[in-house]
C-alpha atoms as a PDB file:
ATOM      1  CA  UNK A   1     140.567   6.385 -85.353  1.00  0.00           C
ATOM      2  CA  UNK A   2     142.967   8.871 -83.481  1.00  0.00           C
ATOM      3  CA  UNK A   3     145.689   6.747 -84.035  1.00  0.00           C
ATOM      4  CA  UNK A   4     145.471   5.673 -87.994  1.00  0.00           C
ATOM      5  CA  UNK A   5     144.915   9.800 -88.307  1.00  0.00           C
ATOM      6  CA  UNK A   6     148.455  10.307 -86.343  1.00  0.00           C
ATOM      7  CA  UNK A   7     150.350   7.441 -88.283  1.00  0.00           C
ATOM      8  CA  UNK A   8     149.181   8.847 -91.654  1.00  0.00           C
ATOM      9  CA  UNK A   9     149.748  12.781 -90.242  1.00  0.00           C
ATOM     10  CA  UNK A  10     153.864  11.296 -89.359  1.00  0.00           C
ATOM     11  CA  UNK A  11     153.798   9.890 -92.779  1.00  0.00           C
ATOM     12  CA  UNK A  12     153.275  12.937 -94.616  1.00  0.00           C
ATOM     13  CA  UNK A  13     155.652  14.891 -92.078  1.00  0.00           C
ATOM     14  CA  UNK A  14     158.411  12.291 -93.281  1.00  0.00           C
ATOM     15  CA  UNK A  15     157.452  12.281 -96.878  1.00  0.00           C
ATOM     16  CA  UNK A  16     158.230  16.118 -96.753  1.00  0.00           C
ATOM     17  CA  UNK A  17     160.929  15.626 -94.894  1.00  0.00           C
ATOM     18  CA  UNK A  18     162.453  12.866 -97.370  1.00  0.00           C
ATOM     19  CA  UNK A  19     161.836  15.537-100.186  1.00  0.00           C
ATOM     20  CA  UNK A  20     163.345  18.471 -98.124  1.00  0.00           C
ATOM     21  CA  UNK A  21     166.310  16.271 -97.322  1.00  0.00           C
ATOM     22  CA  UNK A  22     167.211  15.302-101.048  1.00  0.00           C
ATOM     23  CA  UNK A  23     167.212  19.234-102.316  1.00  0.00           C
ATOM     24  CA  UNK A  24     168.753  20.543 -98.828  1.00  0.00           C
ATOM     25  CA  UNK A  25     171.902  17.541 -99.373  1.00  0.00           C
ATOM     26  CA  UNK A  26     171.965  18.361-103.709  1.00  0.00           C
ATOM     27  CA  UNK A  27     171.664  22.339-102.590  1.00  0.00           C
ATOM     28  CA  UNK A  28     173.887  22.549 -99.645  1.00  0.00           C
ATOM     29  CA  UNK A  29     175.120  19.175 -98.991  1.00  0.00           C
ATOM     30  CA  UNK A  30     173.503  18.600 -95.752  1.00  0.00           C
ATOM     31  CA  UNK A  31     170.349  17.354 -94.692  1.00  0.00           C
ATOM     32  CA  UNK A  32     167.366  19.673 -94.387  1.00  0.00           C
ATOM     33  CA  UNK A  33     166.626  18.214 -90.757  1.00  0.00           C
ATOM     34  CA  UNK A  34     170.424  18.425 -89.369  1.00  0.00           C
ATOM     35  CA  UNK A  35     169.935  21.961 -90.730  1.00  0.00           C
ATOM     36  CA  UNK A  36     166.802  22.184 -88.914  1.00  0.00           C
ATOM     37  CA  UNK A  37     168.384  21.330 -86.161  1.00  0.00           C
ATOM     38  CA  UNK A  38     171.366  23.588 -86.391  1.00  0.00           C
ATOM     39  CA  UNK A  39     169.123  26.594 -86.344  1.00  0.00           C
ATOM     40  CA  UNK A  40     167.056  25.708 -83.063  1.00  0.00           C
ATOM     41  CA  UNK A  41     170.399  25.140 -81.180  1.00  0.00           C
ATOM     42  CA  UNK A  42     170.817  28.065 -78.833  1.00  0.00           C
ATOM     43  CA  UNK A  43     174.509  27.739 -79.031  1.00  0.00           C
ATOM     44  CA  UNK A  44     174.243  28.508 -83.039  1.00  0.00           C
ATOM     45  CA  UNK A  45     175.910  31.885 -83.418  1.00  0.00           C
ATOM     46  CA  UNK A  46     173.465  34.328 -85.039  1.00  0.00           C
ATOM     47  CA  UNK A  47     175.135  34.731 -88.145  1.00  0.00           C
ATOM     48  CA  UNK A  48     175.069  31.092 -88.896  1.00  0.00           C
ATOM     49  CA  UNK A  49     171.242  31.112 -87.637  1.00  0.00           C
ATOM     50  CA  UNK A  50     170.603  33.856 -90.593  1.00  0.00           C
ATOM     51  CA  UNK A  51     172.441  31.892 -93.218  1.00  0.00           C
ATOM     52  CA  UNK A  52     170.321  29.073 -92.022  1.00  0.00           C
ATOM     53  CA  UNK A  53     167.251  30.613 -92.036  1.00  0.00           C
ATOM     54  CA  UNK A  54     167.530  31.733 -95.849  1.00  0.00           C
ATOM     55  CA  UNK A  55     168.361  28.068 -96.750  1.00  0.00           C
ATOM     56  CA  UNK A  56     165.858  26.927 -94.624  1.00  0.00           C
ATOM     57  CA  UNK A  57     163.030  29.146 -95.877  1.00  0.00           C
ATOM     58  CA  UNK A  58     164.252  28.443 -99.444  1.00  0.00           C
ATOM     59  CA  UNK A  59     163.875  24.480 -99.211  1.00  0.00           C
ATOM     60  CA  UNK A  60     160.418  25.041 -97.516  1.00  0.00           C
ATOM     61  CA  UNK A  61     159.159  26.968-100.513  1.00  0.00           C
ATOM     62  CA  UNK A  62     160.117  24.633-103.019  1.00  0.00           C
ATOM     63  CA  UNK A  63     158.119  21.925-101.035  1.00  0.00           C
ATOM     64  CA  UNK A  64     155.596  23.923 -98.409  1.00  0.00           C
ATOM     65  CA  UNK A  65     153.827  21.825 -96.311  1.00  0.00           C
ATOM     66  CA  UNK A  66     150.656  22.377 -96.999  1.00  0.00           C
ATOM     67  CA  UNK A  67     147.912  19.804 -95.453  1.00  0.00           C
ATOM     68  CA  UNK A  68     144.267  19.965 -94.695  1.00  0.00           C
ATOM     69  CA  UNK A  69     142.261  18.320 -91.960  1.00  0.00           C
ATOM     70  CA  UNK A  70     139.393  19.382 -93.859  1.00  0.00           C
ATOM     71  CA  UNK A  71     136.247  16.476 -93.942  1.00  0.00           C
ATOM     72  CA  UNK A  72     135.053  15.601 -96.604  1.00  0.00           C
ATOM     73  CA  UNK A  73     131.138  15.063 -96.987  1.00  0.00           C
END
């Protein structure tokens, strides 16, 4: 159903989130999400948007998010 294939879809979002977190706090000692969240504030000035972008882009290629909605047959 629509709704078991959005709970398991937010599952995997946190699971990757969890994993971004624990590098993002052990890299930079704060969370990859408050980071996240950081860099879409407008009131971010842009030189702390750059330096967040770089740690940002760093986390996401140690764990890119890569999932398929692919059926199987």
């Amino acid at each position: 159903s629509y709704a078991t294939y959005i709970t398991i879809q937010n599952e995997l979002v946190a699971a990757y989130n969890e994993l971004r977190n624990r590098e993002a706090l052990r890299s930079y000692g704060i969370k990859y999400t408050d980071m996240e969240a950081q860099y879409l504030n407008p009131e971010t000035s842009e030189a702390d948007r750059v330096q967040l972008k770089t740690r940002l882009l760093k986390i996401q290629g140690l764990y890119p998010q890569k999932i398929s909605e692919a059926e199987i047959n």
